[in-house]
N, C-alpha and C. Protein backbone atom coordinates (compact mmCIF):
# COMPACT_ATOMS: atom_id res chain seq x y z
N UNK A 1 80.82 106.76 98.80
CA UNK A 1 80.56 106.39 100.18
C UNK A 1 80.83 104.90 100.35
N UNK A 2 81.26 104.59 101.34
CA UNK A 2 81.69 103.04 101.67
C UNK A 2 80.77 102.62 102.03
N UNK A 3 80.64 101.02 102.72
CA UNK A 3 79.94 100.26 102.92
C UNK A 3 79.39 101.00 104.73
N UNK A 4 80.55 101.58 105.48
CA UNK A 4 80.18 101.76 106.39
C UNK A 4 79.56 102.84 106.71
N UNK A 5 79.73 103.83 105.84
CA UNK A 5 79.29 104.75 105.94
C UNK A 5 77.96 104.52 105.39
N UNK A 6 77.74 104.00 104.46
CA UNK A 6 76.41 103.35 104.30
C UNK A 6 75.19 103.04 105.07
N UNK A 7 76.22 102.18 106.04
CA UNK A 7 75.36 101.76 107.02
C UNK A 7 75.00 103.00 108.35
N UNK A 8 75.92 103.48 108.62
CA UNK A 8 76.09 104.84 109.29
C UNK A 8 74.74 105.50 108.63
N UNK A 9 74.66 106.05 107.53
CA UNK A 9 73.97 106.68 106.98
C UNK A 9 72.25 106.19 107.80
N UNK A 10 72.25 104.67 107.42
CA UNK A 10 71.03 104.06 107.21
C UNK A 10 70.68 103.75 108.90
N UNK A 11 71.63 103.79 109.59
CA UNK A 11 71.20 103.82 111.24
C UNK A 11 70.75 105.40 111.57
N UNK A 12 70.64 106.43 110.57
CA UNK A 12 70.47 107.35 111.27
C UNK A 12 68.99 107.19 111.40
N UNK A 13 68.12 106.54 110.41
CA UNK A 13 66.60 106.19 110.66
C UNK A 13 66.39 105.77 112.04
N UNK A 14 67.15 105.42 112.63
CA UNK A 14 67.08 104.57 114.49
C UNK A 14 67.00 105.76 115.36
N UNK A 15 65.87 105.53 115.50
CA UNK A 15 65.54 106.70 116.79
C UNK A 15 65.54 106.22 118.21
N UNK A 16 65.93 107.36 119.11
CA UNK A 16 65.84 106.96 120.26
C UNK A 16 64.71 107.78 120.52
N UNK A 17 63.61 107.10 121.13
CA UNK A 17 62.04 107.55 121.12
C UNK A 17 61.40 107.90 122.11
N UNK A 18 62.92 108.34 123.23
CA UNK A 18 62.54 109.21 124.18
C UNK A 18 63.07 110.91 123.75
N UNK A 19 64.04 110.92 123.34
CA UNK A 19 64.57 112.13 122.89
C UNK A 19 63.95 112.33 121.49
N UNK A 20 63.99 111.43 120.31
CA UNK A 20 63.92 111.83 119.10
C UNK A 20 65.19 112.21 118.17
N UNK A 21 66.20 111.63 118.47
CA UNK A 21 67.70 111.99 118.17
C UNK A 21 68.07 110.80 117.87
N UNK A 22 68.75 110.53 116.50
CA UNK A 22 68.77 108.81 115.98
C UNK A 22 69.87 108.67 116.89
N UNK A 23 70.47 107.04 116.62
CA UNK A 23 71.75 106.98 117.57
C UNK A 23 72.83 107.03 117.02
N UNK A 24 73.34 107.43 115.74
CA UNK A 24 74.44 107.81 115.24
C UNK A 24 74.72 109.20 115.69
N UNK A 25 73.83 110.35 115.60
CA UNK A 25 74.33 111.39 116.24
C UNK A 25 74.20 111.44 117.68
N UNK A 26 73.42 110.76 118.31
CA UNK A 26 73.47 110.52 119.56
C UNK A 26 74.55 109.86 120.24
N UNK A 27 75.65 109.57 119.89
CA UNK A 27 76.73 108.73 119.92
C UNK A 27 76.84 107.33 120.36
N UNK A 28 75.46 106.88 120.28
CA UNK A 28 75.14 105.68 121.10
C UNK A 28 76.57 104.32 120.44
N UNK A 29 76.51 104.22 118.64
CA UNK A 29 77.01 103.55 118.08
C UNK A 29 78.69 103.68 118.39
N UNK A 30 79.39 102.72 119.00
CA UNK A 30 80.88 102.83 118.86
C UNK A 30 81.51 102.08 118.06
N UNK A 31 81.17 101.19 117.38
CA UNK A 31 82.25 100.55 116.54
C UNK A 31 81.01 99.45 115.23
N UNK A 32 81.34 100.11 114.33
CA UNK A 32 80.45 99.27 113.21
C UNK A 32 81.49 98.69 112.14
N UNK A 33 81.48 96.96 112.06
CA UNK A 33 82.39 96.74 110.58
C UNK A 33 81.45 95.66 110.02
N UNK A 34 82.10 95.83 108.86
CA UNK A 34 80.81 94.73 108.30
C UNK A 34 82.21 93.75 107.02
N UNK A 35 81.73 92.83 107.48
CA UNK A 35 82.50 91.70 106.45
C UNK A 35 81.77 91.07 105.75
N UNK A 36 82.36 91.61 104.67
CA UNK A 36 81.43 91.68 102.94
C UNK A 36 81.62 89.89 102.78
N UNK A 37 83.12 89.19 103.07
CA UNK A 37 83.10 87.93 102.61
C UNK A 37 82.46 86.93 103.30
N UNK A 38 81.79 87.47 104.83
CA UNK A 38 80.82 85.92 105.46
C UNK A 38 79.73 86.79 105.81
N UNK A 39 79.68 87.85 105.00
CA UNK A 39 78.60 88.45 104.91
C UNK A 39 77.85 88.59 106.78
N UNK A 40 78.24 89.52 107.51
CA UNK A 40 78.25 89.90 108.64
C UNK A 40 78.51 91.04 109.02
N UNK A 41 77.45 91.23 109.73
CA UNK A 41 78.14 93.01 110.36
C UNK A 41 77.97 92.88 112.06
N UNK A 42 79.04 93.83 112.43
CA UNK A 42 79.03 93.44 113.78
C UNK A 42 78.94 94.77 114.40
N UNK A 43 78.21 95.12 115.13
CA UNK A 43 78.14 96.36 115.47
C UNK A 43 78.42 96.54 117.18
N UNK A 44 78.94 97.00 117.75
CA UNK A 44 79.23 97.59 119.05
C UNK A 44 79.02 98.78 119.71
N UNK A 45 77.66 98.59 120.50
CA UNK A 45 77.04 99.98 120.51
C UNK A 45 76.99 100.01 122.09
N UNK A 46 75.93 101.64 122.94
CA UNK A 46 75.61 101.68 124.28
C UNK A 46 74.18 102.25 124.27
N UNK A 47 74.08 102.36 125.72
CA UNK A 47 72.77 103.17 125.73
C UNK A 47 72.65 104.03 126.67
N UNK A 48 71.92 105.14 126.44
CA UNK A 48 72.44 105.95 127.67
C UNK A 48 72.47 105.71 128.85
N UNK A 49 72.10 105.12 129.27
CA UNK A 49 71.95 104.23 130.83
C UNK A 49 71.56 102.54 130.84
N UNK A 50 72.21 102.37 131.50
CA UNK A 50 72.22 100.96 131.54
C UNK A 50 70.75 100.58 132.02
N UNK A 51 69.78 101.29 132.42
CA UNK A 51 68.30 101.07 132.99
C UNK A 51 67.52 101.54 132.19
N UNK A 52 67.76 101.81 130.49
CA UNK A 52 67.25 102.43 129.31
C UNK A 52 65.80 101.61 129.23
N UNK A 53 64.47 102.27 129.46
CA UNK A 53 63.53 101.55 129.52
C UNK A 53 63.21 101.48 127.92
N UNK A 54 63.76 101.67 127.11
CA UNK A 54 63.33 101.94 125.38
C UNK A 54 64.92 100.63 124.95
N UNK A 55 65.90 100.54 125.62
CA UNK A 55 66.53 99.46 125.54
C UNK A 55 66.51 98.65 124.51
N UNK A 56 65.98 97.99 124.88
CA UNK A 56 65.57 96.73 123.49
C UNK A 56 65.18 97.23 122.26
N UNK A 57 64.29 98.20 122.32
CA UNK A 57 64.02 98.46 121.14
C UNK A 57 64.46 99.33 120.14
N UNK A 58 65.82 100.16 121.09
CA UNK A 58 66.43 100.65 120.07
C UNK A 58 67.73 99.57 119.89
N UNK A 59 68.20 98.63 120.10
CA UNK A 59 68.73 97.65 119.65
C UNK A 59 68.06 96.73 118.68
N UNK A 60 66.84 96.48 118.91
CA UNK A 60 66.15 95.90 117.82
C UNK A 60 66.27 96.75 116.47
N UNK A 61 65.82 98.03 116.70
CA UNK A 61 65.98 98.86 115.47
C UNK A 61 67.13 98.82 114.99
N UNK A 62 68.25 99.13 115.77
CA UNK A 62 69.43 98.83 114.98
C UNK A 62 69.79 97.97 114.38
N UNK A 63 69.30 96.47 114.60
CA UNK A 63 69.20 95.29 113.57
C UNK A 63 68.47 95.08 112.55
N UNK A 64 66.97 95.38 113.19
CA UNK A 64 66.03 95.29 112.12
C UNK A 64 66.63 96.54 110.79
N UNK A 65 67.13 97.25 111.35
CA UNK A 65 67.90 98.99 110.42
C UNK A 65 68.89 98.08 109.23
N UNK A 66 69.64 97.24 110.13
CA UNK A 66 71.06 97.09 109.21
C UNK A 66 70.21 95.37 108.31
N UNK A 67 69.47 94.78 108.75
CA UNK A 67 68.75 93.43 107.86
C UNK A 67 68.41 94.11 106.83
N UNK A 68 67.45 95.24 106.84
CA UNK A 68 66.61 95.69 105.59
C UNK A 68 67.64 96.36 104.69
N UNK A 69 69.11 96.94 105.17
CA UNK A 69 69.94 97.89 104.25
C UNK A 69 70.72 96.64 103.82
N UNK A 70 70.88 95.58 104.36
CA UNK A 70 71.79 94.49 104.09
C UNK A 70 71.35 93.20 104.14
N UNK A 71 69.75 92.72 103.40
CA UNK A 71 69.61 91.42 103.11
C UNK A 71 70.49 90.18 103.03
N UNK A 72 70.23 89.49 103.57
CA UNK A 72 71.21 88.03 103.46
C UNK A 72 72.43 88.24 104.64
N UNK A 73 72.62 89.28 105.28
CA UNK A 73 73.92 89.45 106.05
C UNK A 73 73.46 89.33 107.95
N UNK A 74 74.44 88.67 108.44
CA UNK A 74 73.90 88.24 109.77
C UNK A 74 74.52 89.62 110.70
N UNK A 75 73.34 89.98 111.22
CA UNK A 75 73.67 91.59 112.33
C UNK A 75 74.20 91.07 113.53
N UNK A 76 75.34 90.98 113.84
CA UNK A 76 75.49 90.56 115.55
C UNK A 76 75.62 92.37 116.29
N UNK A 77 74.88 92.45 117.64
CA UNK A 77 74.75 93.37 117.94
C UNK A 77 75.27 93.40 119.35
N UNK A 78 76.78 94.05 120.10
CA UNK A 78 76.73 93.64 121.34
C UNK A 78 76.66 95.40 122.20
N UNK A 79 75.84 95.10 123.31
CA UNK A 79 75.32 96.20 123.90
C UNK A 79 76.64 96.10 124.93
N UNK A 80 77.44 97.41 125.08
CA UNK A 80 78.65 97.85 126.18
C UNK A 80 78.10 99.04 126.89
N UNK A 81 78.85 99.26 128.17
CA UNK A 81 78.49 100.44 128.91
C UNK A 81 79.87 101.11 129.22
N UNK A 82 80.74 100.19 128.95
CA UNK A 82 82.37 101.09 128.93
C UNK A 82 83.10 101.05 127.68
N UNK A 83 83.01 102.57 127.54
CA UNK A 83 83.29 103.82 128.30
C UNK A 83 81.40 103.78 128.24
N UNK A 84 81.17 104.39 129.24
CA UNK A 84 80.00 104.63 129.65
C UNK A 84 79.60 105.89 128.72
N UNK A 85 77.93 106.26 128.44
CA UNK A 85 77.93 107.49 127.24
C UNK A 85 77.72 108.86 128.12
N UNK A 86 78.15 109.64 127.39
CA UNK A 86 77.60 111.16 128.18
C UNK A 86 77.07 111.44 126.94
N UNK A 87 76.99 112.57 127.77
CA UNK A 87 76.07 113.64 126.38
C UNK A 87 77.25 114.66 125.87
N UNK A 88 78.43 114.73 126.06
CA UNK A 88 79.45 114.85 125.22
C UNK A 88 79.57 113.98 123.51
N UNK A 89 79.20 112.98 123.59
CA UNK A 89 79.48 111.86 122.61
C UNK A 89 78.44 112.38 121.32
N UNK A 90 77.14 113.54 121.88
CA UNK A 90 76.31 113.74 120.64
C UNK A 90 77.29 114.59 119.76
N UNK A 91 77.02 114.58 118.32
CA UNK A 91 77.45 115.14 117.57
C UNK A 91 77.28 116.25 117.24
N UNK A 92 77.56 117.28 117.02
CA UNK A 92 77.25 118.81 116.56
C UNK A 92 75.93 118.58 115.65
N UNK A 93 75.56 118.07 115.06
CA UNK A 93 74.11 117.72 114.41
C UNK A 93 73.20 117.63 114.89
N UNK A 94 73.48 116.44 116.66
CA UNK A 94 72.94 115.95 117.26
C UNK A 94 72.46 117.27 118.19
N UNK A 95 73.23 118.03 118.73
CA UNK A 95 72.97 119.63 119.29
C UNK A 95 72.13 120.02 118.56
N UNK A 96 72.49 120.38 117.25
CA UNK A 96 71.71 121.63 116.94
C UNK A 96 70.18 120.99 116.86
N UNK A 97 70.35 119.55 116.83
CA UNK A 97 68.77 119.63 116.39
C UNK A 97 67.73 119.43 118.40
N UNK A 98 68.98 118.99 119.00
CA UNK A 98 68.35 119.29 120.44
C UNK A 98 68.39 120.86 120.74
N UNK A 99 68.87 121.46 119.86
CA UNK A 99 69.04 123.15 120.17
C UNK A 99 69.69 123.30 121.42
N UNK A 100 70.99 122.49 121.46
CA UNK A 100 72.05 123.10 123.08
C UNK A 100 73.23 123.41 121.92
């Protein structure tokens, strides 16, 4: 397993704590890289609505998520709304465990 998948792995602990569905299968996460040589990960994520009253704190989790899997490495985290998320974007995982 790679580094990103790694991290993939370790964001699935990030819950969104209105549903209960982390945000990797929730499709919240769109673009994660991490540069091993200035030691940085940059992640590019959404939320289901731009008026997400849990907001912050599942962005916090996603940092506080990737500090503890990746000591010493700086998390930059930028929140996008385009492409805006549907509920297309959950993953077949993400279904079965919402049971649709």
């Amino acid at each position: 397993m790679n580094d990103v998948s790694n991290a993939l792995a370790g964001l699935r602990e990030v819950l969104d704590p209105e549903i209960g569905l982390n945000v990797v299968d929730m499709g919240l996460i769109y673009q994660l890289q991490i540069d091993e040589a200035a030691r940085k990960i940059f992640v590019i994520m959404t939320l289901s609505t731009q008026f997400c009253p849990m907001g912050h704190s599942i962005v916090d989790g996603v940092e506080n998520n990737l500090l503890a899997h990746y000591p010493g490495y700086t998390v930059l985290v930028k929140v996008v709304f385009e492409p805006a998320w549907t509920q297309e974007m959950i993953s077949k995982e993400g279904l079965d465990f919402l049971n649709r």
